[in-house]
PDB file of N, CA and C in Angstrom:
ATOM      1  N   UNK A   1     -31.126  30.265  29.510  1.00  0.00           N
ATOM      2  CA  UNK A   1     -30.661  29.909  28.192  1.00  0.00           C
ATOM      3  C   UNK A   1     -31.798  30.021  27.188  1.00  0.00           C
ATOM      4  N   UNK A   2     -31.139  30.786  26.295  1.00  0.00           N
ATOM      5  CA  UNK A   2     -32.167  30.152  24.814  1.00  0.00           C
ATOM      6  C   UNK A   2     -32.420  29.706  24.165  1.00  0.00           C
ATOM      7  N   UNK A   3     -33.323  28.651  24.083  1.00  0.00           N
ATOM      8  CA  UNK A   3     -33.661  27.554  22.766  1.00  0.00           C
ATOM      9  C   UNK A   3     -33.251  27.757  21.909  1.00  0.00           C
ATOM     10  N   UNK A   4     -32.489  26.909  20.847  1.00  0.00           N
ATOM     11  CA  UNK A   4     -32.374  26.990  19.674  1.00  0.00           C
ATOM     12  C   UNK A   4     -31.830  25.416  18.799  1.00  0.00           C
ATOM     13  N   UNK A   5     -31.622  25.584  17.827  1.00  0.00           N
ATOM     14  CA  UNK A   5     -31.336  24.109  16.982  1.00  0.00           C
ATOM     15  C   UNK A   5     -29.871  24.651  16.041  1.00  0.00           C
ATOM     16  N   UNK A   6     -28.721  23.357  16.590  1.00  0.00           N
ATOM     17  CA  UNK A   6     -27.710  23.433  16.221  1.00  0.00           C
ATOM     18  C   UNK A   6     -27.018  22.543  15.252  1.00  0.00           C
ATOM     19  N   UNK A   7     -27.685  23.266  13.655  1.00  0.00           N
ATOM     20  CA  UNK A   7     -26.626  22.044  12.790  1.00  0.00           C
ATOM     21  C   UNK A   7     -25.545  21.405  13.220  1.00  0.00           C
ATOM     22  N   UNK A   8     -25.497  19.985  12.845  1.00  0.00           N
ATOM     23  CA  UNK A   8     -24.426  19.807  12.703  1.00  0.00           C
ATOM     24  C   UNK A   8     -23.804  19.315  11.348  1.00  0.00           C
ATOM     25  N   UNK A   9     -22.667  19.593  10.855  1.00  0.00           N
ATOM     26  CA  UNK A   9     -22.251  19.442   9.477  1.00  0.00           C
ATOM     27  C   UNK A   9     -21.271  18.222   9.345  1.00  0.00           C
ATOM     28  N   UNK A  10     -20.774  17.250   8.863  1.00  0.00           N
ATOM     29  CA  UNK A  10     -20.315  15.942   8.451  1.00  0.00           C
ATOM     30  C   UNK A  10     -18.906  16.793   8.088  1.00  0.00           C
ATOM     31  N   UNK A  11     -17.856  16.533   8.410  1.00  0.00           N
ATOM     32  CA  UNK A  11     -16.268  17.117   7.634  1.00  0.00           C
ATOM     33  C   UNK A  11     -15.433  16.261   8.185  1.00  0.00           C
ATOM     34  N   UNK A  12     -14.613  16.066   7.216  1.00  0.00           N
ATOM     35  CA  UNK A  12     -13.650  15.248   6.295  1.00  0.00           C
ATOM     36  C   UNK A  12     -12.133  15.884   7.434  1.00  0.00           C
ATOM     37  N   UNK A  13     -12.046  16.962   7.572  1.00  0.00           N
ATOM     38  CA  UNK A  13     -11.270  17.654   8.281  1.00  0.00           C
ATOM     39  C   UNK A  13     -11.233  18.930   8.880  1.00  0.00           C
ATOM     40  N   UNK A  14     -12.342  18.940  10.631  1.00  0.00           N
ATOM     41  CA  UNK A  14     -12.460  19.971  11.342  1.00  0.00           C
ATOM     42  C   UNK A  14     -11.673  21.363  11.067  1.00  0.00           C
ATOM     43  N   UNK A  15     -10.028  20.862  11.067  1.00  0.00           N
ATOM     44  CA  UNK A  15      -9.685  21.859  11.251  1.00  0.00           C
ATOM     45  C   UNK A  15      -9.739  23.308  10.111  1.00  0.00           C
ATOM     46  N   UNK A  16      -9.462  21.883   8.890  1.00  0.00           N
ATOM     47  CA  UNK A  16      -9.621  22.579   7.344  1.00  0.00           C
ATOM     48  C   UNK A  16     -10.849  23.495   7.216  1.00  0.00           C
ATOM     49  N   UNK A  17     -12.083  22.907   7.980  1.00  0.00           N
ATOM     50  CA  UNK A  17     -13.506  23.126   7.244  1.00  0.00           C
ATOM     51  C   UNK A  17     -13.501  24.584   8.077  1.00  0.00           C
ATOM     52  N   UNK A  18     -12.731  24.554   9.289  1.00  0.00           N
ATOM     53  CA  UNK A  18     -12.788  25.828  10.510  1.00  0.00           C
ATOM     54  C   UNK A  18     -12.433  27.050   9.732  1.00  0.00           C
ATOM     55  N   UNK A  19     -11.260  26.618   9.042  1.00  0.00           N
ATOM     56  CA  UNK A  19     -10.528  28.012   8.330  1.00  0.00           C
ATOM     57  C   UNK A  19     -11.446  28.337   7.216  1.00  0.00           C
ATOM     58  N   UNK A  20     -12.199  27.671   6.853  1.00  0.00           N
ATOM     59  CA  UNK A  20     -12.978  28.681   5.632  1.00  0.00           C
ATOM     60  C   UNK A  20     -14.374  29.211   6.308  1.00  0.00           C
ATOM     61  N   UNK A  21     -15.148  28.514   7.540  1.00  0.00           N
ATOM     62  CA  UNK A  21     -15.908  29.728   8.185  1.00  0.00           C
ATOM     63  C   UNK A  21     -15.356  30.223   8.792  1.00  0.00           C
ATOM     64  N   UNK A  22     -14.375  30.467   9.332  1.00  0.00           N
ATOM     65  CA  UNK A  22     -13.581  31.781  10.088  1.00  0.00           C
ATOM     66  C   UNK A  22     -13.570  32.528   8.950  1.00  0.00           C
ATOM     67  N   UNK A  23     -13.701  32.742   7.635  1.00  0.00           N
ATOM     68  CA  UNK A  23     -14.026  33.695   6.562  1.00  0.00           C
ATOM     69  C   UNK A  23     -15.232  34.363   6.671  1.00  0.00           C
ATOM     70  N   UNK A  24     -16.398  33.622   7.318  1.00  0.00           N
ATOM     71  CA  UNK A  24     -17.656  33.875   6.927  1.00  0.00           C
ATOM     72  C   UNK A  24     -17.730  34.442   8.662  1.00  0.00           C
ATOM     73  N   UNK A  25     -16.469  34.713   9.426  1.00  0.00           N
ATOM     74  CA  UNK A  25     -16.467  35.714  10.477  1.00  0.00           C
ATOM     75  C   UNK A  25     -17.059  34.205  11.728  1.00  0.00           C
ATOM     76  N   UNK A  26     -17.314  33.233  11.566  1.00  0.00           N
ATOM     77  CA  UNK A  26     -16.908  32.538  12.775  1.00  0.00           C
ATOM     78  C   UNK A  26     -15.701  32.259  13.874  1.00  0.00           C
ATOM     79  N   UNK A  27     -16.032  31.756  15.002  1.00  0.00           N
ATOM     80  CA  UNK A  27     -14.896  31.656  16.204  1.00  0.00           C
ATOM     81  C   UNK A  27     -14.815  30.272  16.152  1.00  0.00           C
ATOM     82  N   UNK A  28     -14.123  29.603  17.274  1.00  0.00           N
ATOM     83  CA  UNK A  28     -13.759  28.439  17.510  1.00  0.00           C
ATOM     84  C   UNK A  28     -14.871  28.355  18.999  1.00  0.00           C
ATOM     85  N   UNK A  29     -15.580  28.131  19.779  1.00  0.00           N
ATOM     86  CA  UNK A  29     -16.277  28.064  20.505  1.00  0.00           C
ATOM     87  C   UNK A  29     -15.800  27.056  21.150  1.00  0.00           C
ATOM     88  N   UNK A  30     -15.299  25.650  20.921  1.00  0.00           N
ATOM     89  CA  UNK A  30     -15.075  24.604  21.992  1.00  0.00           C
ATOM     90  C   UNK A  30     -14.685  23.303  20.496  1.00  0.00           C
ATOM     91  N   UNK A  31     -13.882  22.515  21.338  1.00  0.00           N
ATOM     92  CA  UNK A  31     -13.404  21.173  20.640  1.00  0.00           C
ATOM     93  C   UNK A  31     -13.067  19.978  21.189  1.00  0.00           C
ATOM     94  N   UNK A  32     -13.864  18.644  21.505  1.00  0.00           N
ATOM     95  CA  UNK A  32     -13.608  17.634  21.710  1.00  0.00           C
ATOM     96  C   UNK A  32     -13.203  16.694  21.094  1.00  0.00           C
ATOM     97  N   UNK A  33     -12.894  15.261  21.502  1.00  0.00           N
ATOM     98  CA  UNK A  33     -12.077  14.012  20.885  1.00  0.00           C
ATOM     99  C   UNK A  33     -12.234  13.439  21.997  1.00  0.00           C
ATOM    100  N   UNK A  34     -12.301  12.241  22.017  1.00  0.00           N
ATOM    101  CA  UNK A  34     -12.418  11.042  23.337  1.00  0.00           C
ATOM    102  C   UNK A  34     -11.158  10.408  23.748  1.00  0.00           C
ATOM    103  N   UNK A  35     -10.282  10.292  22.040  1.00  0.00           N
ATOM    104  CA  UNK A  35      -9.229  10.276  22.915  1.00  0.00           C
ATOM    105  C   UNK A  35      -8.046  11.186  21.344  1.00  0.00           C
ATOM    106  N   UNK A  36      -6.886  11.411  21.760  1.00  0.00           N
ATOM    107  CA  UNK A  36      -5.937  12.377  21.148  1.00  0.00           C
ATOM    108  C   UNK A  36      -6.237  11.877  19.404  1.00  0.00           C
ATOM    109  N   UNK A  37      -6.332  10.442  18.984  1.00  0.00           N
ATOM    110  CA  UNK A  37      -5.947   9.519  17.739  1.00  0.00           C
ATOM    111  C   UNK A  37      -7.507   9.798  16.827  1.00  0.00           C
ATOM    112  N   UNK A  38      -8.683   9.790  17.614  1.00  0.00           N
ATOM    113  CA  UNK A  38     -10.104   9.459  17.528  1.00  0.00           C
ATOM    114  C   UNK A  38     -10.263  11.332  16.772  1.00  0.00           C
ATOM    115  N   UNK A  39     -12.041  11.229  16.174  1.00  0.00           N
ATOM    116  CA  UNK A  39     -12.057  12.405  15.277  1.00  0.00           C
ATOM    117  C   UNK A  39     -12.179  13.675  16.299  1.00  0.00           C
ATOM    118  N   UNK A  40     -12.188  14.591  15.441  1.00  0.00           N
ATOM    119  CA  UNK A  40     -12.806  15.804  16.251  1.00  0.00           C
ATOM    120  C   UNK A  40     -13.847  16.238  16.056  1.00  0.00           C
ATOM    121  N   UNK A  41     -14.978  16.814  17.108  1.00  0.00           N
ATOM    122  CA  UNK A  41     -15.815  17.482  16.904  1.00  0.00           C
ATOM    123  C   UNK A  41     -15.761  19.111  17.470  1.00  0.00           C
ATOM    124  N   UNK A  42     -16.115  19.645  16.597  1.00  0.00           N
ATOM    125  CA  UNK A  42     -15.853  21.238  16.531  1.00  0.00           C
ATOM    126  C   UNK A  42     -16.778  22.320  16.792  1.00  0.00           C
ATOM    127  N   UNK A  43     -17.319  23.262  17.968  1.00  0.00           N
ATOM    128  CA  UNK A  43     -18.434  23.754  17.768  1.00  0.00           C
ATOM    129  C   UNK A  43     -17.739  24.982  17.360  1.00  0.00           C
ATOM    130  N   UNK A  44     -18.677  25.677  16.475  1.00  0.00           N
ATOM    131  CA  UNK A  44     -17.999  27.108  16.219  1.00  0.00           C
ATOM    132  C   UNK A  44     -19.567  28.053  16.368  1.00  0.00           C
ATOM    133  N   UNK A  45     -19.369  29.486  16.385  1.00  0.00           N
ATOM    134  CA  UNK A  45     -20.455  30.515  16.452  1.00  0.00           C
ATOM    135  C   UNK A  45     -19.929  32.077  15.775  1.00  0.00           C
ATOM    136  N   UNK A  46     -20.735  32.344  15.189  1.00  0.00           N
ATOM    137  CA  UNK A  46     -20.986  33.657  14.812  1.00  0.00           C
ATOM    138  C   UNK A  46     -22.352  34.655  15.443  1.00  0.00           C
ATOM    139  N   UNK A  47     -21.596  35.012  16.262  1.00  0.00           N
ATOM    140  CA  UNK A  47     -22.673  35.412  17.380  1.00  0.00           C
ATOM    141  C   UNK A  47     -23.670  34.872  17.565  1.00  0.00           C
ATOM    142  N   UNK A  48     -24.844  34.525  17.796  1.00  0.00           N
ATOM    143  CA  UNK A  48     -25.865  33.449  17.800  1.00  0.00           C
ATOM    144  C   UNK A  48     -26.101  32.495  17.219  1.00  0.00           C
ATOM    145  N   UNK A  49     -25.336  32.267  16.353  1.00  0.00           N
ATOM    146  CA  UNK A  49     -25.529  31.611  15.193  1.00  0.00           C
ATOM    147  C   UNK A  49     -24.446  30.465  15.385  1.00  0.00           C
ATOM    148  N   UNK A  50     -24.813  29.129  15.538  1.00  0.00           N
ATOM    149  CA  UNK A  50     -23.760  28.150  15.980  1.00  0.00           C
ATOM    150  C   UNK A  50     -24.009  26.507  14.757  1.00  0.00           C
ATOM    151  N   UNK A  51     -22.485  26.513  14.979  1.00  0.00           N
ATOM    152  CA  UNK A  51     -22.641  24.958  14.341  1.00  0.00           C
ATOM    153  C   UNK A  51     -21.956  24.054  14.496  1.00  0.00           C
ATOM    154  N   UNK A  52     -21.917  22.991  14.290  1.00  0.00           N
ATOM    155  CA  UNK A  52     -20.933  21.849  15.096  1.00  0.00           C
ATOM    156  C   UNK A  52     -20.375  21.239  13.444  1.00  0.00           C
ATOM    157  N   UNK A  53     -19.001  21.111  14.042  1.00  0.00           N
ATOM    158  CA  UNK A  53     -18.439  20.141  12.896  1.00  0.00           C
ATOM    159  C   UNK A  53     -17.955  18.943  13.616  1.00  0.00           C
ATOM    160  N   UNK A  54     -18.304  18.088  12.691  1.00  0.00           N
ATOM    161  CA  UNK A  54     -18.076  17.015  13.349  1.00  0.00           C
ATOM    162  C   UNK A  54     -17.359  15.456  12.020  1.00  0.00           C
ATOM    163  N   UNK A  55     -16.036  15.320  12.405  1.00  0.00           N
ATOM    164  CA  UNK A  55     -15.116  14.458  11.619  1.00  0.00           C
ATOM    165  C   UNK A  55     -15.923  13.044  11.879  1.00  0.00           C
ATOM    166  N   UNK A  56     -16.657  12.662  12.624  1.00  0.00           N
ATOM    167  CA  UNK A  56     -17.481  11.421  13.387  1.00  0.00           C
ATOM    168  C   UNK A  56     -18.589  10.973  12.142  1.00  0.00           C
ATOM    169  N   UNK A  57     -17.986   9.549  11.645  1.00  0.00           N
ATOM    170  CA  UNK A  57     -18.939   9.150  10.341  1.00  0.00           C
ATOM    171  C   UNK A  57     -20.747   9.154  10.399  1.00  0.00           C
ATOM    172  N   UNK A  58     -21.239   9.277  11.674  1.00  0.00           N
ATOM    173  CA  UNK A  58     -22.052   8.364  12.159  1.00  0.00           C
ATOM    174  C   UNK A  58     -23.321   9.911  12.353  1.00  0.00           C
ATOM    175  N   UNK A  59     -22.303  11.211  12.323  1.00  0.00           N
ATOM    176  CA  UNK A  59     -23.072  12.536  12.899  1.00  0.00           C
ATOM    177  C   UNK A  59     -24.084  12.961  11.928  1.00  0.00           C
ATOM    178  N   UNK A  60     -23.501  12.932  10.431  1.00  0.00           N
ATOM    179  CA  UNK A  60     -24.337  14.050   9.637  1.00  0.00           C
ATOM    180  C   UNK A  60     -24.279  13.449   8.217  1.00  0.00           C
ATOM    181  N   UNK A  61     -24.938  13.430   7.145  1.00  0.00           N
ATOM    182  CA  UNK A  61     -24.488  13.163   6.055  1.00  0.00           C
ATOM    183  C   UNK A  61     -23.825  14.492   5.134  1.00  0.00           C
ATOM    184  N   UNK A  62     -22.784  14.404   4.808  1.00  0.00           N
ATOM    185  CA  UNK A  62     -22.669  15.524   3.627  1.00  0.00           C
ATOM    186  C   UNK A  62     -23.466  15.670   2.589  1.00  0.00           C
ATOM    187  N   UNK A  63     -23.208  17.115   2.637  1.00  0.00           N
ATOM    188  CA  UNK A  63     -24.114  17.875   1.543  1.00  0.00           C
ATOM    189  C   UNK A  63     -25.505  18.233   2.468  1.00  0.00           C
ATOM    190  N   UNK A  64     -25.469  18.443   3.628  1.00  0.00           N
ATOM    191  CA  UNK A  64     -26.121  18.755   4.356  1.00  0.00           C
ATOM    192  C   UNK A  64     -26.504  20.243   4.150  1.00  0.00           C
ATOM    193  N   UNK A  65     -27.841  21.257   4.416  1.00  0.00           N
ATOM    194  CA  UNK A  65     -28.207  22.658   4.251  1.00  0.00           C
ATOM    195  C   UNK A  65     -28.514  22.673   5.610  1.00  0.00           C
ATOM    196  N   UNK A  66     -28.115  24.087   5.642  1.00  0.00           N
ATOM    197  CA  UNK A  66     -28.641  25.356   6.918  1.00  0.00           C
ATOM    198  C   UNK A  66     -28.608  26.446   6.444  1.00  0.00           C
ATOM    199  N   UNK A  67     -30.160  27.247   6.749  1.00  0.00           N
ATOM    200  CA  UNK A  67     -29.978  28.474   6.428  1.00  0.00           C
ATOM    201  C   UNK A  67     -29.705  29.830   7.620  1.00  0.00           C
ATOM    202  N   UNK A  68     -28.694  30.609   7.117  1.00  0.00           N
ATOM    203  CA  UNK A  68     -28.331  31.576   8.017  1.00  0.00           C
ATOM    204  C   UNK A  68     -28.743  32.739   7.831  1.00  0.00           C
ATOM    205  N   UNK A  69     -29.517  33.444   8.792  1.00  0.00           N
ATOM    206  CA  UNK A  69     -29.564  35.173   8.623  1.00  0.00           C
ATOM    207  C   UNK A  69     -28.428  35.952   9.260  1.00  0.00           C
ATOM    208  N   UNK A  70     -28.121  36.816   8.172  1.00  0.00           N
ATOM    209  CA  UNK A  70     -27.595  37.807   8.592  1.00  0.00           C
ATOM    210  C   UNK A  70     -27.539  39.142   8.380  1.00  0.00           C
ATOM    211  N   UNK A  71     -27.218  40.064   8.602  1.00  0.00           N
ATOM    212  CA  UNK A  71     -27.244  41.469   8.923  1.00  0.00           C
ATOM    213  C   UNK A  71     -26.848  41.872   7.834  1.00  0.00           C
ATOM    214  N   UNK A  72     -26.041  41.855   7.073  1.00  0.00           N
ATOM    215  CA  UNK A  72     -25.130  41.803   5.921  1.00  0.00           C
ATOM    216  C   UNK A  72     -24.581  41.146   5.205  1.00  0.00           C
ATOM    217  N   UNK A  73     -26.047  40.426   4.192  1.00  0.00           N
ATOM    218  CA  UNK A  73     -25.708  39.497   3.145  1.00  0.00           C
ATOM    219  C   UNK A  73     -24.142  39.567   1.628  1.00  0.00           C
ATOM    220  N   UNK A  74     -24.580  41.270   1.630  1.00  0.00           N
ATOM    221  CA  UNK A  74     -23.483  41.798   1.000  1.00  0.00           C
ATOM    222  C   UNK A  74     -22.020  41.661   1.325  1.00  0.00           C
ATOM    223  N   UNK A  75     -21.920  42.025   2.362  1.00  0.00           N
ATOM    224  CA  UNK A  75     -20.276  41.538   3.006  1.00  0.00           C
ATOM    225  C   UNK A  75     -19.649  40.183   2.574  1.00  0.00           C
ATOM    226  N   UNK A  76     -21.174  39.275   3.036  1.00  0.00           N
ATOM    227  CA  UNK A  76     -20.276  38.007   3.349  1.00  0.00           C
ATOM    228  C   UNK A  76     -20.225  37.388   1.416  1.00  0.00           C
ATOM    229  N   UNK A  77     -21.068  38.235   0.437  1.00  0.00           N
ATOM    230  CA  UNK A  77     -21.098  37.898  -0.747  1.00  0.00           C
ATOM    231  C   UNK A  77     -19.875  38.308  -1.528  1.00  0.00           C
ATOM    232  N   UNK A  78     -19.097  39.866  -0.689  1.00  0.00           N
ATOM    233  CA  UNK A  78     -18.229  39.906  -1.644  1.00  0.00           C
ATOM    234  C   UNK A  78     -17.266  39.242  -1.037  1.00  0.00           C
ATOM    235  N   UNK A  79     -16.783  38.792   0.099  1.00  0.00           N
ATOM    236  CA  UNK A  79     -15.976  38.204   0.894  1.00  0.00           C
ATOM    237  C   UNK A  79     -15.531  36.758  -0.286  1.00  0.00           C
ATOM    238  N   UNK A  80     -16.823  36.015  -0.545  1.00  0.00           N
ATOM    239  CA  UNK A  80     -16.977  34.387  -1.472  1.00  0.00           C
ATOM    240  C   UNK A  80     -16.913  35.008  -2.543  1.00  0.00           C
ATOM    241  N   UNK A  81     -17.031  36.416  -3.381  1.00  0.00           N
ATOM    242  CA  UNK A  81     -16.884  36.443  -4.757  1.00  0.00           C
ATOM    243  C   UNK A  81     -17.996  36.155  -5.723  1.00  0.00           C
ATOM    244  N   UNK A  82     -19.429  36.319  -4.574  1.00  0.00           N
ATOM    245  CA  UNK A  82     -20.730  35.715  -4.931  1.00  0.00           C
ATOM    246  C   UNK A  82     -21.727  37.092  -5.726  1.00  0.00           C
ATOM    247  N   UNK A  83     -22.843  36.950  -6.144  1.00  0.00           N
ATOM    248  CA  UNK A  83     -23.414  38.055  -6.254  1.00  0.00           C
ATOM    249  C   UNK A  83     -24.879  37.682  -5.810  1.00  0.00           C
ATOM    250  N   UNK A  84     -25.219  38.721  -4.738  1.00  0.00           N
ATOM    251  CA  UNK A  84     -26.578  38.705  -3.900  1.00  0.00           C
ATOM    252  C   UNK A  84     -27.905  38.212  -4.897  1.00  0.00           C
ATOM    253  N   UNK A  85     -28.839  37.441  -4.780  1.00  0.00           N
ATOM    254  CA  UNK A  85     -30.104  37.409  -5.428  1.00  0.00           C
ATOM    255  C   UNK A  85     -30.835  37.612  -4.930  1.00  0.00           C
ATOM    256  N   UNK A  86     -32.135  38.177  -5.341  1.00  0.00           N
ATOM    257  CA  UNK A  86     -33.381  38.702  -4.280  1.00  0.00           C
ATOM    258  C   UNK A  86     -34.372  37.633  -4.229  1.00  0.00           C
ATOM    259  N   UNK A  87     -35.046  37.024  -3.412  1.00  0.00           N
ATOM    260  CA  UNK A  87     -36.449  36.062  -3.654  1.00  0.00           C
ATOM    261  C   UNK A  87     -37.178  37.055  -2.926  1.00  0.00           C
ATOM    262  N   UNK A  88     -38.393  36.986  -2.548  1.00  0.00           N
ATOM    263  CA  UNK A  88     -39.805  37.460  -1.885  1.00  0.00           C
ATOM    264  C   UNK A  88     -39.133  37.495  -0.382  1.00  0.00           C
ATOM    265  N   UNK A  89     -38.382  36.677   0.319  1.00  0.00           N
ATOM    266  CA  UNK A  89     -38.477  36.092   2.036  1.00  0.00           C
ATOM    267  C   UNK A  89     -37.016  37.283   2.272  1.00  0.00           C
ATOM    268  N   UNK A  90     -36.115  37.115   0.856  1.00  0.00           N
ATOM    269  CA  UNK A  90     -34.730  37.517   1.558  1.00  0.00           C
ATOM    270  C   UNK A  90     -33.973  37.854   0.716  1.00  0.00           C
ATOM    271  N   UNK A  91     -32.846  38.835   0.481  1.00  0.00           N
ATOM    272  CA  UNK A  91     -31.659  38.756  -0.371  1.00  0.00           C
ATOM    273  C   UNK A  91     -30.699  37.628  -0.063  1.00  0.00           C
ATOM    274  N   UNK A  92     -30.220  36.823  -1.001  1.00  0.00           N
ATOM    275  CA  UNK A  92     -29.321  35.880  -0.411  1.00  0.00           C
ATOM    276  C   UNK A  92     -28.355  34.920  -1.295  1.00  0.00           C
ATOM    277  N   UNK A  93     -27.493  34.758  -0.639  1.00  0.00           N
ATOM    278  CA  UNK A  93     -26.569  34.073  -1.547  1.00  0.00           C
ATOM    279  C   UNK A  93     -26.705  32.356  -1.314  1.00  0.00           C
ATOM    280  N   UNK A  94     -25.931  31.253  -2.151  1.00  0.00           N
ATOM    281  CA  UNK A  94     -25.381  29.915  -1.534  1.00  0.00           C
ATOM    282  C   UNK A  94     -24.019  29.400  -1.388  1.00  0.00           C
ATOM    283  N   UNK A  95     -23.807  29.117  -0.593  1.00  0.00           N
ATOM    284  CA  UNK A  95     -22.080  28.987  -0.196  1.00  0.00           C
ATOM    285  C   UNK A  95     -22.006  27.321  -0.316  1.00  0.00           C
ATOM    286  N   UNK A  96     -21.006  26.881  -0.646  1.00  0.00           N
ATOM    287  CA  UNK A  96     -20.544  24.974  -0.539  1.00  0.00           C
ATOM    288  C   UNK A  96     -19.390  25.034   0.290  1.00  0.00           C
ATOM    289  N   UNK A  97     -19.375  24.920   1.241  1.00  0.00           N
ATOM    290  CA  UNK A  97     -17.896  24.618   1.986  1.00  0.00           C
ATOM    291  C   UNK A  97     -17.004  23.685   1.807  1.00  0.00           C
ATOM    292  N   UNK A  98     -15.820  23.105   1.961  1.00  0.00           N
ATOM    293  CA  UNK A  98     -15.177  22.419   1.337  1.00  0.00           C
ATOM    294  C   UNK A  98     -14.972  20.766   1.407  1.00  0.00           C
ATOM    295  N   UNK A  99     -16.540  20.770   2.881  1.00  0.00           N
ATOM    296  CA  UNK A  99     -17.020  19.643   2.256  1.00  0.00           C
ATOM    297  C   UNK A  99     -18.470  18.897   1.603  1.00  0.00           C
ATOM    298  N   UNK A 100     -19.071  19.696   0.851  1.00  0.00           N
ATOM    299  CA  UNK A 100     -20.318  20.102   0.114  1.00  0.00           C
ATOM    300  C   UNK A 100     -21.501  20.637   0.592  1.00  0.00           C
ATOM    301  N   UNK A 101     -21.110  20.909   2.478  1.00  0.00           N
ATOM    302  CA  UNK A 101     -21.984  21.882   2.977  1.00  0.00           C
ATOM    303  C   UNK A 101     -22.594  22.072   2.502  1.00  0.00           C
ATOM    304  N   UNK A 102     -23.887  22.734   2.595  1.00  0.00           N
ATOM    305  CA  UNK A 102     -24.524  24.083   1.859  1.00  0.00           C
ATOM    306  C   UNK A 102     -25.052  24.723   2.985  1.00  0.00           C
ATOM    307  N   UNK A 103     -24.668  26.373   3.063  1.00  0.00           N
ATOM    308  CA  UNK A 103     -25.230  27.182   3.953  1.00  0.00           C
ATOM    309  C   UNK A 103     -25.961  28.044   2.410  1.00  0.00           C
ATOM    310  N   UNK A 104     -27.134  28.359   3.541  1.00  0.00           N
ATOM    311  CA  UNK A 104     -27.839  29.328   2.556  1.00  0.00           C
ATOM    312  C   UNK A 104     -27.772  30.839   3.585  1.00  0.00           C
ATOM    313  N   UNK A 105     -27.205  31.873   2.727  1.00  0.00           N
ATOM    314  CA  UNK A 105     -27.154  32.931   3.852  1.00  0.00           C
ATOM    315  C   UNK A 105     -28.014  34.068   3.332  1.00  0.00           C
ATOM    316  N   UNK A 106     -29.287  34.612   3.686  1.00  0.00           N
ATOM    317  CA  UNK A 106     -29.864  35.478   3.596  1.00  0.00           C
ATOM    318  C   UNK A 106     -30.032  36.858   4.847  1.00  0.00           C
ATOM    319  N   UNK A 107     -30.372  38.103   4.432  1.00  0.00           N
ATOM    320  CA  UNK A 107     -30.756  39.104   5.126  1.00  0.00           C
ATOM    321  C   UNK A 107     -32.290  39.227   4.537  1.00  0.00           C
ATOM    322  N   UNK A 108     -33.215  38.958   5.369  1.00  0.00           N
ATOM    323  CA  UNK A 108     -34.444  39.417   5.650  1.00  0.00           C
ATOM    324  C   UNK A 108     -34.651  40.819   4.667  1.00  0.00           C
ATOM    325  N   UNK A 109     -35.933  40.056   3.939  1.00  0.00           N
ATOM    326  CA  UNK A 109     -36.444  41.754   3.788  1.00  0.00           C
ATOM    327  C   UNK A 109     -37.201  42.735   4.281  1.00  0.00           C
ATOM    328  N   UNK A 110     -37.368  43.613   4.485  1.00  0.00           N
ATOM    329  CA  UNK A 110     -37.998  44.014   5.081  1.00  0.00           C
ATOM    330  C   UNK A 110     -39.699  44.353   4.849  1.00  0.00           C
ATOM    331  N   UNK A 111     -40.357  43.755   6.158  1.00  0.00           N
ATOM    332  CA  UNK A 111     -41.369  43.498   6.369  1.00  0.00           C
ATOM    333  C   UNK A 111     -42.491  44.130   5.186  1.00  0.00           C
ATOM    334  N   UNK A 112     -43.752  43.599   4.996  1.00  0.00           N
ATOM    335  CA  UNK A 112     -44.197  43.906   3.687  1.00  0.00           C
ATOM    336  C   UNK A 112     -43.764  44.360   2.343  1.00  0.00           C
ATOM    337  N   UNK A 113     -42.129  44.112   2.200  1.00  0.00           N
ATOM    338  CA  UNK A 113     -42.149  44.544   1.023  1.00  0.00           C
ATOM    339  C   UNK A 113     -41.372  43.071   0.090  1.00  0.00           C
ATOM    340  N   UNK A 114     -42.140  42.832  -1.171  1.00  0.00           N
ATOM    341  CA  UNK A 114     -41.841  41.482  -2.123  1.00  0.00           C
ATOM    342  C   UNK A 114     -42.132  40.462  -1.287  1.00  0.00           C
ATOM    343  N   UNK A 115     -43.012  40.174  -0.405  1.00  0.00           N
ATOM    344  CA  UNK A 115     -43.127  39.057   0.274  1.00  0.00           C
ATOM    345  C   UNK A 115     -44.918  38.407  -0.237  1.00  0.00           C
ATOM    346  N   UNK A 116     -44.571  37.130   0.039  1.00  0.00           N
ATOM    347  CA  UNK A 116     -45.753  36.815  -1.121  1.00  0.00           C
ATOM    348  C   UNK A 116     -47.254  36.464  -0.840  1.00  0.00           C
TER     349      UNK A 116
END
C-alpha cells in the first residue's frame, strides 16, 4: 500500500454532497453507518485521489480546504463554469461544494517555468 493523507470533509448530507463530486468525475468507493437511523460516512476517489464525507458532527469542521492535482485543470473548470488562473506552483481554479468545502484544484506547471 501507499501512504497517503485522506481529507475528510464535514456534510450536512452525504448523499447530496456525492452528486456534485461525481461532477468533478468521482466514484462512490465504500459507505458506512453503525446503525440504518445514525449518519453516514462516505469514502469517495478519483483515481488516487480520495476523500471521506462524513454527516458525523464530531469529524471535520466546515469550510474545510484540500488541494487537488489534476491532469486537466481545464475540464474540470469548464465543467463548474470557472475560469483557470495561473500562480507560479500551478494553473488552478476554487470550487465550494454545497457544504462550504473548499477544494483547490490545480495542474502543475511545468517544471522551471513561473516558479519562484
Amino acid at each position: 500500500m501507499t501512504e497517503q493523507i485522506i481529507p475528510i470533509f464535514r456534510v450536512a448530507d452525504a448523499e447530496a454532497a456525492f452528486s456534485w463530486y461525481a461532477r468533478l468525475g468521482f466514484e462512490r468507493d465504500f459507505e458506512h453507518r453503525f446503525e440504518p437511523e445514525l449518519p453516514l460516512y462516505l469514502g469517495i476517489r478519483r483515481g488516487d485521489v480520495r476523500l471521506h464525507l462524513s454527516e458525523h458532527l464530531g469529524d471535520a469542521k466546515p469550510g474545510s480546504l484540500a488541494y487537488v492535482w489534476v491532469d486537466d485543470v481545464d475540464a474540470v473548470a469548464s465543467e463548474f463554469g470557472m475560469t483557470v488562473h495561473a500562480e507560479p506552483w500551478a494553473r488552478e481554479i476554487q470550487l465550494r461544494d454545497p457544504d462550504g468545502n473548499r477544494l483547490r484544484i490545480g495542474q502543475p506547471v511545468p517544471e522551471g517555468v513561473g516558479s519562484c
